[in-house]
C-alpha atoms as a PDB file:
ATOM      1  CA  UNK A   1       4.177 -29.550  17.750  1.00  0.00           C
ATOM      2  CA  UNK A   2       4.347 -26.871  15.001  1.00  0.00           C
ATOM      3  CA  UNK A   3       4.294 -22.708  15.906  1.00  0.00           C
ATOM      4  CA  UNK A   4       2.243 -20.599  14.579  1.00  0.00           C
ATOM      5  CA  UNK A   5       4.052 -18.348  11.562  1.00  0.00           C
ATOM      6  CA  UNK A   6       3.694 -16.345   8.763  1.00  0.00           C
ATOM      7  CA  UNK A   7       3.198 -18.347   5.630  1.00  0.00           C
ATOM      8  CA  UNK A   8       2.862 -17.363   2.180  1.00  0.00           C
ATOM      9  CA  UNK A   9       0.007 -19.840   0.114  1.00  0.00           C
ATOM     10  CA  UNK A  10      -2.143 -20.180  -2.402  1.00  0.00           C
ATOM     11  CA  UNK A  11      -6.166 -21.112  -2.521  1.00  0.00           C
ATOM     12  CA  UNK A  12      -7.117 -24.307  -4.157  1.00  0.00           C
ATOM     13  CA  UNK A  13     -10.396 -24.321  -3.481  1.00  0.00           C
ATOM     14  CA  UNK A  14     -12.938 -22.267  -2.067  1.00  0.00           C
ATOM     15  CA  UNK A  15     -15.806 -24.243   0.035  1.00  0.00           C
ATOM     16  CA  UNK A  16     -17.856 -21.882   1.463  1.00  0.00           C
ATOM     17  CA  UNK A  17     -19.740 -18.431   0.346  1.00  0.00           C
ATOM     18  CA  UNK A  18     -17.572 -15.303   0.420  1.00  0.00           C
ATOM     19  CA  UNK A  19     -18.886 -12.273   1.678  1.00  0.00           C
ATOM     20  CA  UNK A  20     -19.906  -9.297  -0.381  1.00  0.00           C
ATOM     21  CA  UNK A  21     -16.121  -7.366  -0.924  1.00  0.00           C
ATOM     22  CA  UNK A  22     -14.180 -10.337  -0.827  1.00  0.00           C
ATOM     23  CA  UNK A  23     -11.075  -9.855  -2.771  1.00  0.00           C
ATOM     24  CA  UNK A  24      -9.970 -12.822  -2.797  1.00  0.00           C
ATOM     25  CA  UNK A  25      -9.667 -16.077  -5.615  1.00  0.00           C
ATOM     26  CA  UNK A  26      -8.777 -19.548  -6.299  1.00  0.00           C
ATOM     27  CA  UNK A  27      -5.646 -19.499  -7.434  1.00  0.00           C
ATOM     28  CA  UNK A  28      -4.600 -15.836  -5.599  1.00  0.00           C
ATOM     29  CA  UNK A  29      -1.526 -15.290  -3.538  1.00  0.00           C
ATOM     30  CA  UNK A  30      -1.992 -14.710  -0.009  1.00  0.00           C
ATOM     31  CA  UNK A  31      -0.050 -14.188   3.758  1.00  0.00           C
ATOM     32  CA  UNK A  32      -1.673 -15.829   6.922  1.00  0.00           C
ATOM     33  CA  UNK A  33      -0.733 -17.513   9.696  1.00  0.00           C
ATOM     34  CA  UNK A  34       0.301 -21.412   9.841  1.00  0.00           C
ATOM     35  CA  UNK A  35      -1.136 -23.328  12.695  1.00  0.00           C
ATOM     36  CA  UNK A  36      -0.159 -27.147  11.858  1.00  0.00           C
ATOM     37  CA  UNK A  37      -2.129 -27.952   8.912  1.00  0.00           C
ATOM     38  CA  UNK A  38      -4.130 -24.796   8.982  1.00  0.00           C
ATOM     39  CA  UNK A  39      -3.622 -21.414   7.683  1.00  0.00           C
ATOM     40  CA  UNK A  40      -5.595 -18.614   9.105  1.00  0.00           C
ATOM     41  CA  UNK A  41      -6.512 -15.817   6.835  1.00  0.00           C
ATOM     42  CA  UNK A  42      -8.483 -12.488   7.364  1.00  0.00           C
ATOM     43  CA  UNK A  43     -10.242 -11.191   4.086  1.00  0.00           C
ATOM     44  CA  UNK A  44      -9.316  -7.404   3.845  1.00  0.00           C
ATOM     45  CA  UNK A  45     -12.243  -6.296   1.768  1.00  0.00           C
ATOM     46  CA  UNK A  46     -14.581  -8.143   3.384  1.00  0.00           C
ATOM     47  CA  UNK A  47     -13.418  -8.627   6.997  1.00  0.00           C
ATOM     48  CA  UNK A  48     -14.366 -12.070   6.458  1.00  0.00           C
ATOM     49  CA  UNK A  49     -12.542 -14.483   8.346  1.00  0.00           C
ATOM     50  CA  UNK A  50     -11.166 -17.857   6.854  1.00  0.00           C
ATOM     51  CA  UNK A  51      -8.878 -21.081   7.437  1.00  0.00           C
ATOM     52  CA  UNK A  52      -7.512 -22.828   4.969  1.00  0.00           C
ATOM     53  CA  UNK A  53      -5.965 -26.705   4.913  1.00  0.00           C
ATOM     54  CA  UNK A  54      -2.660 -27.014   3.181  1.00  0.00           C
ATOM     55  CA  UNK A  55      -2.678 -29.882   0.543  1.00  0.00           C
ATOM     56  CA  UNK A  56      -6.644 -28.897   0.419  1.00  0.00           C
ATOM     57  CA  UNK A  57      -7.997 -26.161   0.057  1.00  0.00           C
ATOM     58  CA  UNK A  58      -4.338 -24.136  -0.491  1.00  0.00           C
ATOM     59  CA  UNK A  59      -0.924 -25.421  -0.992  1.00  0.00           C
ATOM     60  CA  UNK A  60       2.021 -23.120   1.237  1.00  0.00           C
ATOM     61  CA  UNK A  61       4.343 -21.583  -1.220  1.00  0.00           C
END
């Protein structure tokens, strides 16, 4: 079984509504935290809270 870490990635695809002040994009740069197959994300202008599936909606760089 995988730890959690620190992974840099990138967003794919974006498949639900962001919040008013989200900062972030497809395509955008990012740091959350790896958890198996899913990467946990906090948007900072929005305080929106995400997860993201590598090899679907991101890709770990």
């Amino acid at each position: 079984m995988e730890s959690q870490n620190e992974v840099s990635f990138v967003v794919t695809k974006i498949e639900e509504p962001r919040k008013f002040g989200s900062v972030f994009e497809i395509g955008g740069e990012y740091i959350g935290i790896k958890d198996g197959r899913s990467i946990f994300w906090t948007d900072p202008g929005s305080g929106q809270q995400w997860i993201f599936y590598n090899n679907d909606t991101c890709q770990v760089i």
